[in-house]
Protein backbone atom coordinates (compact mmCIF):
# COMPACT_ATOMS: atom_id res chain seq x y z
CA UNK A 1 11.15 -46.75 -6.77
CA UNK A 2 11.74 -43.20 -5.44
CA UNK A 3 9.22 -41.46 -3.47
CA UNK A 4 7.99 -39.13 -6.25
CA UNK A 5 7.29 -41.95 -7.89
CA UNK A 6 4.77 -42.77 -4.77
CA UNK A 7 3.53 -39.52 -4.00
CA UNK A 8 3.24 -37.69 -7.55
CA UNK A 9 4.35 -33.82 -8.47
CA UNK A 10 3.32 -30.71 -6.69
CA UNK A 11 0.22 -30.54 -8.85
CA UNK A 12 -3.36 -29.34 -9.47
CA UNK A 13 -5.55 -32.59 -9.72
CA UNK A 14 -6.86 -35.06 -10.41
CA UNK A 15 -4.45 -37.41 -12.29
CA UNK A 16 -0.52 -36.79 -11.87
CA UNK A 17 -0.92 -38.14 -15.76
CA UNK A 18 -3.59 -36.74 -17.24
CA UNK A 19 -3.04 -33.57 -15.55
CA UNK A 20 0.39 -32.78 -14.46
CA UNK A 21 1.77 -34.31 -17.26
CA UNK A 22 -0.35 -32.55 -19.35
CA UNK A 23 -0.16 -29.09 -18.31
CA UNK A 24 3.82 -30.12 -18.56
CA UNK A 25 3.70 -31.16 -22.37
CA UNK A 26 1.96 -28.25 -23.03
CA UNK A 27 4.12 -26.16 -20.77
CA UNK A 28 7.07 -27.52 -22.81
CA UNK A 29 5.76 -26.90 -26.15
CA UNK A 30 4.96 -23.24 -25.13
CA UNK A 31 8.76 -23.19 -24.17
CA UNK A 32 10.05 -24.82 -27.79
CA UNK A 33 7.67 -22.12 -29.28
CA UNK A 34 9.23 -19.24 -27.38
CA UNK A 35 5.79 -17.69 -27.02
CA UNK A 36 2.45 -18.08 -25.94
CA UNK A 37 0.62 -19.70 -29.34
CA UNK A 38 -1.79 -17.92 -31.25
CA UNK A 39 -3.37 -20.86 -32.73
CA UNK A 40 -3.54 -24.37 -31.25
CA UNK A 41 -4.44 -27.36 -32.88
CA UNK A 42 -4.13 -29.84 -30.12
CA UNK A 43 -4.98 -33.75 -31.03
CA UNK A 44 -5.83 -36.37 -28.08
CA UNK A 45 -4.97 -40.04 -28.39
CA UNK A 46 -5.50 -43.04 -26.13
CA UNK A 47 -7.03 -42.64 -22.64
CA UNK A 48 -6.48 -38.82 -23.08
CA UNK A 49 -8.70 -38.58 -25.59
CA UNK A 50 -11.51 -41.22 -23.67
CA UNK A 51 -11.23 -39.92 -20.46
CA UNK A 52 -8.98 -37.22 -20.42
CA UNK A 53 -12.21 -34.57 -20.26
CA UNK A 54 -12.85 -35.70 -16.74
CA UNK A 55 -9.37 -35.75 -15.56
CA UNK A 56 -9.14 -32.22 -17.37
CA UNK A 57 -6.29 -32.76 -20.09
CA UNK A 58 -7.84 -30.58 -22.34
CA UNK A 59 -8.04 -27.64 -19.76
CA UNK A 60 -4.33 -28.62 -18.46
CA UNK A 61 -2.67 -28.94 -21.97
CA UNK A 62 -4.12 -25.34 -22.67
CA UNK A 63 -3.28 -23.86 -19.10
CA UNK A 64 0.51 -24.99 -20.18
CA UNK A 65 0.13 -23.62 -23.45
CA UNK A 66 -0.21 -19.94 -21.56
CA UNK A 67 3.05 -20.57 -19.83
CA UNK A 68 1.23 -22.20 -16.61
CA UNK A 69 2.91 -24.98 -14.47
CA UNK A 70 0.99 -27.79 -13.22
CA UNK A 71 0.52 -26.35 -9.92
CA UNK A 72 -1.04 -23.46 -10.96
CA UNK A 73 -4.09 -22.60 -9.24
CA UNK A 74 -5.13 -20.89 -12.32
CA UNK A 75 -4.88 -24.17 -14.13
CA UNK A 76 -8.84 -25.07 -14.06
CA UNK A 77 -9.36 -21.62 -15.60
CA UNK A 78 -7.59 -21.68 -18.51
CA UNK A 79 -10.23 -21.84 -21.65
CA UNK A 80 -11.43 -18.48 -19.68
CA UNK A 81 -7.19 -17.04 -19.94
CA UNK A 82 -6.79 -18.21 -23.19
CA UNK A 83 -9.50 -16.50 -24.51
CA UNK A 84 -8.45 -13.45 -22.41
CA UNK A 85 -5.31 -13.81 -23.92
CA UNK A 86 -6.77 -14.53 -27.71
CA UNK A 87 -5.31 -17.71 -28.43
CA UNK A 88 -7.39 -19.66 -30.72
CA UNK A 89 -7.28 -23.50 -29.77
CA UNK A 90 -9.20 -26.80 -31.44
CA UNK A 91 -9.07 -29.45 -29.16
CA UNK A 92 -10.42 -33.11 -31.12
CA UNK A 93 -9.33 -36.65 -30.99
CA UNK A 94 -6.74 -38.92 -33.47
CA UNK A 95 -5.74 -41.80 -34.71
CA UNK A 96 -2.12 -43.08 -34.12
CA UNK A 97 -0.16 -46.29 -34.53
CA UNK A 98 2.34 -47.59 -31.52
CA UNK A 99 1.83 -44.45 -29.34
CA UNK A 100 1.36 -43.94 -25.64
CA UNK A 101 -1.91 -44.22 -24.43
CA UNK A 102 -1.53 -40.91 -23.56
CA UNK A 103 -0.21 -39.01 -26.31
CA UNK A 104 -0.91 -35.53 -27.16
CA UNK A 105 -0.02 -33.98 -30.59
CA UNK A 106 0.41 -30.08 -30.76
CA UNK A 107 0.08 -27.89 -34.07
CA UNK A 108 1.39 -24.64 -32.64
CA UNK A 109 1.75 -21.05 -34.64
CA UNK A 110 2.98 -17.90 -33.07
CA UNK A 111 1.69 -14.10 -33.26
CA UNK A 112 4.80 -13.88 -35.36
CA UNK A 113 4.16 -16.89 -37.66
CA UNK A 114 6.51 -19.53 -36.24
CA UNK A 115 5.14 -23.21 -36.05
CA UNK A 116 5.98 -25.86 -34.34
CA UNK A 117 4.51 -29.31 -34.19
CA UNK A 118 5.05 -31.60 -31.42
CA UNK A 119 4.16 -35.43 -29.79
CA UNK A 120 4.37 -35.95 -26.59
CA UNK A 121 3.36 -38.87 -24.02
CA UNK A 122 2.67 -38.50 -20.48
CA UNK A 123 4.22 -41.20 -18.79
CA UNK A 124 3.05 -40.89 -15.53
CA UNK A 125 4.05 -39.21 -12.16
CA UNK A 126 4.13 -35.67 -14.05
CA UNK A 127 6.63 -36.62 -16.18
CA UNK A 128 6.76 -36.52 -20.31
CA UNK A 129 8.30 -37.88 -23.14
CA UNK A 130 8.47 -35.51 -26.22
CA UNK A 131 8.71 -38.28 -29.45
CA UNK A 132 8.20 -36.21 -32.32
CA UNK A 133 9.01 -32.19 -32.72
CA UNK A 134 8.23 -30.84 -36.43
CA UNK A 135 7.58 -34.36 -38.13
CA UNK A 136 11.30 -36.05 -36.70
CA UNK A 137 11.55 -38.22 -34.14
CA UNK A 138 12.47 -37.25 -30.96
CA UNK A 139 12.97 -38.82 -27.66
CA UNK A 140 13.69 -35.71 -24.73
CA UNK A 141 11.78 -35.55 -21.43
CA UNK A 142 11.80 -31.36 -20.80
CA UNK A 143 13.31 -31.69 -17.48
CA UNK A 144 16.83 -30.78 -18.67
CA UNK A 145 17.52 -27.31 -20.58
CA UNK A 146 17.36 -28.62 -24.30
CA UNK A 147 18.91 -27.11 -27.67
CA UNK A 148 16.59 -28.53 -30.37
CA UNK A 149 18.50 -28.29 -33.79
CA UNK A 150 17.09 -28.87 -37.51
CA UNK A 151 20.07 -29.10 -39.90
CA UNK A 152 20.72 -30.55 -43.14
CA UNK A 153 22.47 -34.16 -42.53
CA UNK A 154 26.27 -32.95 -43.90
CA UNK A 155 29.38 -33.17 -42.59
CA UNK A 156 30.39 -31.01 -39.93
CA UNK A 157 26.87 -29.45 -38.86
CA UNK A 158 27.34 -31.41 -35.27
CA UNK A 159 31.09 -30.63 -34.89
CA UNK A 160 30.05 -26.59 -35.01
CA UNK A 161 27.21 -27.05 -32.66
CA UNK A 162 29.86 -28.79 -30.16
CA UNK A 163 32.10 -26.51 -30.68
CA UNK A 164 29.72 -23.50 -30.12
CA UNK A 165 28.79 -25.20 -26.51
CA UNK A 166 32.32 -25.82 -25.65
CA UNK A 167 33.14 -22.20 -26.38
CA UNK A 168 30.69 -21.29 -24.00
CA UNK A 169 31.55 -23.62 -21.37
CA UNK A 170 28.45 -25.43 -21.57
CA UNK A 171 28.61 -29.34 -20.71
CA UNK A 172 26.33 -31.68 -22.75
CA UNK A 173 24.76 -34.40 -20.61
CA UNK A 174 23.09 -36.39 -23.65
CA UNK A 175 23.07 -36.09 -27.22
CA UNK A 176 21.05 -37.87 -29.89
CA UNK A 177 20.67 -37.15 -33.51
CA UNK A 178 17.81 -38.14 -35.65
CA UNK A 179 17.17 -37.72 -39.65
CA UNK A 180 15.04 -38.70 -42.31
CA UNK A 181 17.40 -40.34 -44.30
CA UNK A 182 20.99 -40.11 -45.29
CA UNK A 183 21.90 -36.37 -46.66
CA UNK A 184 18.72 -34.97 -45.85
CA UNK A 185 16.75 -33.55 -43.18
CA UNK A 186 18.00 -34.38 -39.25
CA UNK A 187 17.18 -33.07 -35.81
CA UNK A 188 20.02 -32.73 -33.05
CA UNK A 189 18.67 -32.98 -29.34
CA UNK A 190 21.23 -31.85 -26.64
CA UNK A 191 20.54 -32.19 -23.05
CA UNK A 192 22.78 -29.44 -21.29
CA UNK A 193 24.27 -28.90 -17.50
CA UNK A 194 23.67 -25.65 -17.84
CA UNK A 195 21.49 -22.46 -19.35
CA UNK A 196 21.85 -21.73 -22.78
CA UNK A 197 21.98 -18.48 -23.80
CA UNK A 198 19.73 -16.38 -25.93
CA UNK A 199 22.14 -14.84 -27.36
CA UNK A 200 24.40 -18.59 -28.23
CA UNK A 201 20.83 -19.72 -30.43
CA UNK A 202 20.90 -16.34 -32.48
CA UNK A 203 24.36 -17.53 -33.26
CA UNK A 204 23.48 -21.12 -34.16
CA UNK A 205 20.48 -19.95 -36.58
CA UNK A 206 22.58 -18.33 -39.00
CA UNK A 207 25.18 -20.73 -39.02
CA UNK A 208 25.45 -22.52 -42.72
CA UNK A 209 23.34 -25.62 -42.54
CA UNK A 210 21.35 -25.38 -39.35
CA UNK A 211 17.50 -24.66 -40.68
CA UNK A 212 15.95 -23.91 -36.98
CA UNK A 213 17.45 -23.73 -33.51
CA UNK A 214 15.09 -23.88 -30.51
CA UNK A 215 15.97 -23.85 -26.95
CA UNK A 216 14.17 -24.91 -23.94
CA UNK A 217 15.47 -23.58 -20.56
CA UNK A 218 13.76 -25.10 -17.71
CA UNK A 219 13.96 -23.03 -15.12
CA UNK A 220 14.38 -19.12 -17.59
CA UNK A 221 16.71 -16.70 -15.66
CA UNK A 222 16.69 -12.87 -17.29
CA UNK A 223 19.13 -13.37 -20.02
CA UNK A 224 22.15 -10.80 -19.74
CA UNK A 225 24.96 -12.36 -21.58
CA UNK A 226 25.17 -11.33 -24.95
């Protein structure tokens, strides 16, 4: 056990779970959006959806939906910035089957009209587990800088996305690859050493096969390389 296990994130309370980790799961799905929602449907499960009012999920998962990290002091304040901001949110209870107590499920849509949907467990100390991202299953925690590919399940479609990384010197520290079934719909998740480049998932979404790239950079720098 390391000591962040013991002593939690750098956070605004109460619950490293029910608040860090959800400001963080809503922080990431902001991120995998690439903009701050304009509509939110946001579903609670488990103990986030019993108790998570007094630990203030609801209030953290919409603080990270603005782009705010958990230890934001702004983070008690956010149904006030949101509607500052005019996102629309919902925020209601669901039903699920074999989930995390404390599972969140996102219905996100942009000013610009791109969706995402996304499920997501906090798993205590701050940290997440994203398990679903637009209906395929998933398993990524956010802390790494993440390409999130939909492609159609042919041959070749990984090989090009490899290749694309390689060109660009960027090292892959896990891959996984999840689909629907044989010849049909699949979602690539690479974990990366490095940032990826704005410009590198412009490339990737016009590339034959690949139906949606989306990249999460942890830690955004101002993107220069084109």
């Amino acid at each position: 056990m390391r000591l962040f296990d013991v002593l939690g994130p750098v956070m605004i309370g109460p619950s490293s779970s029910h608040t860090a980790g959800a400001a963080k799961i809503g922080y990431t799905a902001q991120k995998l959006l690439g903009e701050v929602p304009a509509q939110a449907d946001i579903g609670l499960y488990g103990s986030f959806a019993t108790t998570g009012k007094g630990h203030g999920t609801d209030r953290a998962l919409v603080a990270g939906l603005l782009g705010l990290r958990p230890d934001d002091p702004r983070l008690p304040d956010s149904f006030a910035l949101a509607a500052q901001r005019g996102m629309q949110f919902s925020i209601h209870p669901v039903e699920l089957r074999s989930a995390h107590p404390n599972t969140a499920v996102l219905t996100l849509t942009s000013r610009t009209g791109r969706q995402l949907s996304l499920k997501a467990a906090s798993v205590g100390g701050g940290r997440i587990r994203v398990t679903e991202i637009d209906g395929v299953p998933a398993d990524f925690g956010g802390d790494s800088n993440t390409l999130i590919i939909h492609n159609e399940d042919t041959p070749g479609c990984i090989a090009e996305v490899t290749m694309a990384l390689a060109l660009r010197r960027i090292n892959i520290a896990s891959m996984q690859v999840f689909r629907a079934a044989a010849g049909g719909y699949a979602v690539m998740v690479l974990e990366c050493d490095s940032h990826i480049p704005h410009a590198l998932e412009r490339q990737l979404a016009v590339m034959p096969g690949l139906l949606k790239v989306t990249c999460l950079n942890v830690d955004e720098p101002e993107e220069t390389e084109e």
